[in-house]
N, C-alpha and C. Protein backbone atom coordinates (compact mmCIF):
# COMPACT_ATOMS: atom_id res chain seq x y z
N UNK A 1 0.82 -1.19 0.00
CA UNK A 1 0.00 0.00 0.00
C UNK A 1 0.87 1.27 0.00
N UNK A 2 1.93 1.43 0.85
CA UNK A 2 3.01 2.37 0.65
C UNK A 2 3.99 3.00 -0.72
N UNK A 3 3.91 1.64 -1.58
CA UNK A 3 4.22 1.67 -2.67
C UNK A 3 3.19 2.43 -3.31
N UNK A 4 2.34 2.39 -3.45
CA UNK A 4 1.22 2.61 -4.24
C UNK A 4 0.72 4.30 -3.94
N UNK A 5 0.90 4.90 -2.93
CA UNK A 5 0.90 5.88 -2.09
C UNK A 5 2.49 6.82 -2.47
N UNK A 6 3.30 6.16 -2.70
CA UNK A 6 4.54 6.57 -3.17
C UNK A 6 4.82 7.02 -4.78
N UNK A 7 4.23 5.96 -5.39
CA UNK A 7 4.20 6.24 -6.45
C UNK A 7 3.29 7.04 -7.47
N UNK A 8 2.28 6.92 -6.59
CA UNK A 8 0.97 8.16 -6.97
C UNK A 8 1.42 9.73 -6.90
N UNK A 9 2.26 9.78 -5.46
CA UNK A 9 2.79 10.93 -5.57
C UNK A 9 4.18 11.43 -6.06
N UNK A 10 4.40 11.15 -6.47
CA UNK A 10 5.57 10.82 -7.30
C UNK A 10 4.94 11.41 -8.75
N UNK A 11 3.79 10.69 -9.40
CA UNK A 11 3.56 10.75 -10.32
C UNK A 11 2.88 12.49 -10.23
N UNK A 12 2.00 12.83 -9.46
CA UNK A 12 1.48 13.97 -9.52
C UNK A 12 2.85 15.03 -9.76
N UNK A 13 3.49 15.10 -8.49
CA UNK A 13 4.54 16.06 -9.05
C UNK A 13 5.30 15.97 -9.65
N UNK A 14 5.40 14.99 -10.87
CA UNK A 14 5.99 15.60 -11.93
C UNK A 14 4.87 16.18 -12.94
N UNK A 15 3.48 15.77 -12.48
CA UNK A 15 2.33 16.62 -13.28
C UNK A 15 2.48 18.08 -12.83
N UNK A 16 3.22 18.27 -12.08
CA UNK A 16 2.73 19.67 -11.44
C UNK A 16 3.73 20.07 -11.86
N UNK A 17 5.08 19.59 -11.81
CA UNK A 17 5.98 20.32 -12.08
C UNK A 17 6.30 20.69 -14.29
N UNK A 18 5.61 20.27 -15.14
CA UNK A 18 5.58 19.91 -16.36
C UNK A 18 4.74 21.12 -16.30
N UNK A 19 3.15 21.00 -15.44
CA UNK A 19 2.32 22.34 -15.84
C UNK A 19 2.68 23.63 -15.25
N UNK A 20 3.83 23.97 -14.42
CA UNK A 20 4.71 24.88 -14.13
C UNK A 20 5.73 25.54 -14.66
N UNK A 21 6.15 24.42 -15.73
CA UNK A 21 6.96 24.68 -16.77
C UNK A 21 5.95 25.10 -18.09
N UNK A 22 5.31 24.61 -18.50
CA UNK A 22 4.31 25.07 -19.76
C UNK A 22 3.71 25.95 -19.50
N UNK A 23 3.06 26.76 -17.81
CA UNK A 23 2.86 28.12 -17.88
C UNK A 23 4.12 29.21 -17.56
N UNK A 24 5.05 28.40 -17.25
CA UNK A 24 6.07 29.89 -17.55
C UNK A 24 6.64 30.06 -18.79
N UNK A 25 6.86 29.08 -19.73
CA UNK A 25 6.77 29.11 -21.60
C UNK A 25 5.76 29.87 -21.92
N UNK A 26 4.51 29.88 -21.58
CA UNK A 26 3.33 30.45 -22.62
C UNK A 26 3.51 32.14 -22.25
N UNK A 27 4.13 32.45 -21.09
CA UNK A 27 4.61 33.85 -20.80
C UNK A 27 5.88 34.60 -20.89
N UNK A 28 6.05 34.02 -22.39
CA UNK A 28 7.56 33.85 -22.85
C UNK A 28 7.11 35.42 -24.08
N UNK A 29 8.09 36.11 -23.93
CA UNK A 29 7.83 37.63 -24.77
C UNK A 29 8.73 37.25 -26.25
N UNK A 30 8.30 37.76 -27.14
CA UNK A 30 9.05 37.43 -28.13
C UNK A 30 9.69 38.85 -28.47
N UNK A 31 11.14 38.47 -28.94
CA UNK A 31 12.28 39.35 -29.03
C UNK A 31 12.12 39.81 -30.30
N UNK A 32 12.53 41.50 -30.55
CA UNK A 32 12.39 41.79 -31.89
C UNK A 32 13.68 42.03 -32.41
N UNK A 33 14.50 41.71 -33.16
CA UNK A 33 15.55 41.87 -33.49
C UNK A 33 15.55 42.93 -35.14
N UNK A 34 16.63 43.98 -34.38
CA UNK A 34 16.33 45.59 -35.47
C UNK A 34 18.28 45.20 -35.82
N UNK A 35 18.52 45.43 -37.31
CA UNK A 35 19.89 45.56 -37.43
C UNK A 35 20.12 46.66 -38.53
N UNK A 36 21.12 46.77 -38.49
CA UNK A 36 21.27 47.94 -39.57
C UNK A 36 22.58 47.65 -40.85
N UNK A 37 21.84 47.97 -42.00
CA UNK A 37 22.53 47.18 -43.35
C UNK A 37 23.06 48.44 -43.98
N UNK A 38 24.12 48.38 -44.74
CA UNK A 38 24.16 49.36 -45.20
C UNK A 38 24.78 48.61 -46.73
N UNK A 39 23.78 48.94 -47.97
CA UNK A 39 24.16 48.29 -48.99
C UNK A 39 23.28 48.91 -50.24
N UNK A 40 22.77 48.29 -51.40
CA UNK A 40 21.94 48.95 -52.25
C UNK A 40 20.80 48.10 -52.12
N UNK A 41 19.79 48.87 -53.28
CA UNK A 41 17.98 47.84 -52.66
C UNK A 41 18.01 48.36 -54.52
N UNK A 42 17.79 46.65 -55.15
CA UNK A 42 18.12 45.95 -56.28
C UNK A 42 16.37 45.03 -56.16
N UNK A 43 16.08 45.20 -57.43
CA UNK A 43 14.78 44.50 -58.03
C UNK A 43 15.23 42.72 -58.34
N UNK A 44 14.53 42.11 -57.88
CA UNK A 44 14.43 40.56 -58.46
C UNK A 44 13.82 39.78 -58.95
N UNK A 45 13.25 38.85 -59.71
CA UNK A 45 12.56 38.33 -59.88
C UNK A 45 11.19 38.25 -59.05
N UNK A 46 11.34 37.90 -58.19
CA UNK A 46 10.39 37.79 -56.90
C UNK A 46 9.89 39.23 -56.31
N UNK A 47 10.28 40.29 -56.09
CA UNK A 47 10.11 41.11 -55.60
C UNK A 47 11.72 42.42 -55.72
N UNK A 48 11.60 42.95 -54.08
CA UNK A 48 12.85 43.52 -53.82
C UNK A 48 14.20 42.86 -52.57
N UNK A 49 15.19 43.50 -53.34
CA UNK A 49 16.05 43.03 -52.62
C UNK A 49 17.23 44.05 -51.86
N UNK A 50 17.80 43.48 -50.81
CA UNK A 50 18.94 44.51 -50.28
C UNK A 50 20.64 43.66 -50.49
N UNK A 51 21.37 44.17 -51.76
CA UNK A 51 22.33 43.16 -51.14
C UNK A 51 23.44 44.23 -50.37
N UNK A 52 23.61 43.40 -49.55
CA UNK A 52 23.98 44.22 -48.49
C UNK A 52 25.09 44.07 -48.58
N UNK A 53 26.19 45.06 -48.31
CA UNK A 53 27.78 45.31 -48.14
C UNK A 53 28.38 45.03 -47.13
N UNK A 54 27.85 45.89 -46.26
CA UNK A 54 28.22 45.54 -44.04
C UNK A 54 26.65 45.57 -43.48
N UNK A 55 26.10 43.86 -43.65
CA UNK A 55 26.72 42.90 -43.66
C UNK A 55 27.01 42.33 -44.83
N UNK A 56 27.61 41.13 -45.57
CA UNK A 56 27.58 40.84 -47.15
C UNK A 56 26.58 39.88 -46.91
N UNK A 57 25.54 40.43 -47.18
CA UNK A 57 24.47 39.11 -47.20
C UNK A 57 23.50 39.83 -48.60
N UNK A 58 22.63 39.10 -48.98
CA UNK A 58 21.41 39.79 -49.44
C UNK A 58 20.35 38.67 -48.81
N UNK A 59 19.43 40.12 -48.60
CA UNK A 59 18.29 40.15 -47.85
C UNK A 59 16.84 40.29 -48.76
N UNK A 60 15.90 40.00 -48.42
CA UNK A 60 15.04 39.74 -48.98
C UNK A 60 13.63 41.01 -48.54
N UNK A 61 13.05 41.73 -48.72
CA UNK A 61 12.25 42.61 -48.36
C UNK A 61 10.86 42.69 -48.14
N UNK A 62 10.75 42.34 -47.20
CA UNK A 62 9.03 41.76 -47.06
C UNK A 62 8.05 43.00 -47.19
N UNK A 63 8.89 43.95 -47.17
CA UNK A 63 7.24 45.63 -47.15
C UNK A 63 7.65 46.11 -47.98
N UNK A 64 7.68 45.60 -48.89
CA UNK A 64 8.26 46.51 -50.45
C UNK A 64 6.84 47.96 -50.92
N UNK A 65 7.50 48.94 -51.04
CA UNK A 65 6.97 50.31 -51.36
C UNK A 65 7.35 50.45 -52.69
N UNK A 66 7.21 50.28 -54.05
CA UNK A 66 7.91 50.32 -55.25
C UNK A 66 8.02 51.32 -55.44
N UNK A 67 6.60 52.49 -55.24
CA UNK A 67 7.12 54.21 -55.25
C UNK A 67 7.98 54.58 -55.11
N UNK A 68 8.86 53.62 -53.47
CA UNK A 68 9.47 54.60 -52.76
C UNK A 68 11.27 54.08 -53.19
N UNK A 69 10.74 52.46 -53.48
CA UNK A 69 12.18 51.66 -53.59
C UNK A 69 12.48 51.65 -55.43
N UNK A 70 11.97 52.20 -56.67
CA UNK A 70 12.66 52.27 -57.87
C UNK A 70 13.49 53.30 -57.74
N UNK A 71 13.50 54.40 -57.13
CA UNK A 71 14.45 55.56 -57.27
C UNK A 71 15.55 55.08 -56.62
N UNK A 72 15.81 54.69 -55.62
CA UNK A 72 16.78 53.83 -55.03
C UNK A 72 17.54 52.50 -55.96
N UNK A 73 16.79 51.46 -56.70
CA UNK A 73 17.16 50.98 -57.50
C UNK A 73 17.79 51.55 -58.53
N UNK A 74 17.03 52.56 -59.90
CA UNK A 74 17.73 53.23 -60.42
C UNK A 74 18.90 53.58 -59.97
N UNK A 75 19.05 54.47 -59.32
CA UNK A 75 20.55 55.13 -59.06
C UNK A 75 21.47 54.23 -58.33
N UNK A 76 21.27 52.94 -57.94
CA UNK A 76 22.09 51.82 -57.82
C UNK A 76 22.95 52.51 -56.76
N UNK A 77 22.65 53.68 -55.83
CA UNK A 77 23.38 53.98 -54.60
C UNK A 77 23.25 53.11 -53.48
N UNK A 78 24.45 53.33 -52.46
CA UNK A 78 24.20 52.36 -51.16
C UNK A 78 23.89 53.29 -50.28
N UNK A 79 22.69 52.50 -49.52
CA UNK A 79 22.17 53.35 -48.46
C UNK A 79 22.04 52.91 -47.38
N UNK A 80 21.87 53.23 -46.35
CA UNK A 80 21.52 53.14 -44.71
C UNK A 80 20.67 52.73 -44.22
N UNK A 81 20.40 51.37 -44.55
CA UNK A 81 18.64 50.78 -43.64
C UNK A 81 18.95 50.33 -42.09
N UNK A 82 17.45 50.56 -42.04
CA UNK A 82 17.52 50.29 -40.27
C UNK A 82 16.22 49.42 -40.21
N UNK A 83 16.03 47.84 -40.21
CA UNK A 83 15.29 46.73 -40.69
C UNK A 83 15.37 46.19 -39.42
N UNK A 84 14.20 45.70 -39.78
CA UNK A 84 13.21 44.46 -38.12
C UNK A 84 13.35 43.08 -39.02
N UNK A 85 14.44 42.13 -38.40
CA UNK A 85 14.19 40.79 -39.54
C UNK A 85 12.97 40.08 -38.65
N UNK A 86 12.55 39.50 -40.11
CA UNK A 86 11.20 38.98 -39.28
C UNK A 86 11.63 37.10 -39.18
N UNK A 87 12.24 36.76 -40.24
CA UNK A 87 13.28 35.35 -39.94
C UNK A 87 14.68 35.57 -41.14
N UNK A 88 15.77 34.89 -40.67
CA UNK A 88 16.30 34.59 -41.65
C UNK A 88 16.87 35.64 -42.07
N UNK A 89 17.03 35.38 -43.67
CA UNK A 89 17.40 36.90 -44.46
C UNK A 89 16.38 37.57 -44.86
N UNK A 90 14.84 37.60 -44.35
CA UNK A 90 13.66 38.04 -44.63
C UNK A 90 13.81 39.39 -43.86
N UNK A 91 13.19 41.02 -44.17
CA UNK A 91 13.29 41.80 -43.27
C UNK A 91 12.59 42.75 -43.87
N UNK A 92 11.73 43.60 -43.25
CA UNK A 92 10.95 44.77 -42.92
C UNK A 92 12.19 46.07 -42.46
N UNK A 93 11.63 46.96 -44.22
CA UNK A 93 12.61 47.91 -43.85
C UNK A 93 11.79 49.17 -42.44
N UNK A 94 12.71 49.61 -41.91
CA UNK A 94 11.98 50.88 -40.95
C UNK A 94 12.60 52.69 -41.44
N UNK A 95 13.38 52.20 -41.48
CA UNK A 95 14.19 53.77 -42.39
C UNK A 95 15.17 53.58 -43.55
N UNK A 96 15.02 54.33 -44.24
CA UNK A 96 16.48 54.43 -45.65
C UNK A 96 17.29 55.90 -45.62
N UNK A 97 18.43 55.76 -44.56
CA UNK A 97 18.94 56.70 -44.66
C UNK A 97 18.95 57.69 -43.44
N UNK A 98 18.03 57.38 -42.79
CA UNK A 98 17.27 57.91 -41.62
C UNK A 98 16.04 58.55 -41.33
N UNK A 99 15.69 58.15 -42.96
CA UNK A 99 13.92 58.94 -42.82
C UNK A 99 13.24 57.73 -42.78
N UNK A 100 11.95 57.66 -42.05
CA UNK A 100 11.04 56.79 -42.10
C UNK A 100 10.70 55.99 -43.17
N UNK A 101 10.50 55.36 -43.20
CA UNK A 101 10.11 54.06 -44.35
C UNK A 101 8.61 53.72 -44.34
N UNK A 102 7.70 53.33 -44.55
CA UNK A 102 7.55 54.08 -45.98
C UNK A 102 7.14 55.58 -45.72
């Protein structure tokens, strides 16, 4: 009977301790990560692109403004973004240069 009494409780707290852990996960904040590229913003097949200098990556542009991003293409200058990646090399520009985006 001791066994049985032992092992019951045993079993609960690790129930308790599992649903202690899964409510301090579900109150888990998610991190926004902002970096800053400095490179040109180039048209692709798919959409727009940043290939970037510092860092050398190219990036992919998820809020494309074409108004705002062909004049930038045209003149094939490098500019100053300040981008929220949303994964990956995927990213949401926030400024070009230091003015607001869009």
């Amino acid at each position: 009977m001791r066994m049985k009494k032992g092992s019951l409780l045993l079993i609960v707290a690790v129930f308790i301790f599992i649903g202690l852990l899964a409510a301090r996960d579900s109150g888990a904040q998610t991190v926004v990560r902002k970096m800053k590229i400095t490179g040109e913003i180039a048209e692709a097949q798919h959409g727009y692109i940043i290939r970037g200098k510092v860092p050398a990556e190219v990036f992919t542009i998820l809020n494309p403004v074409p108004e705002k991003l062909d004049a930038f293409v045209k003149s094939e200058k490098t500019v100053s973004l300040e981008v929220r990646i949303v994964s990956g090399d995927n990213v949401e520009i926030e400024k070009i240069d230091g003015k607001q985006y869009p």
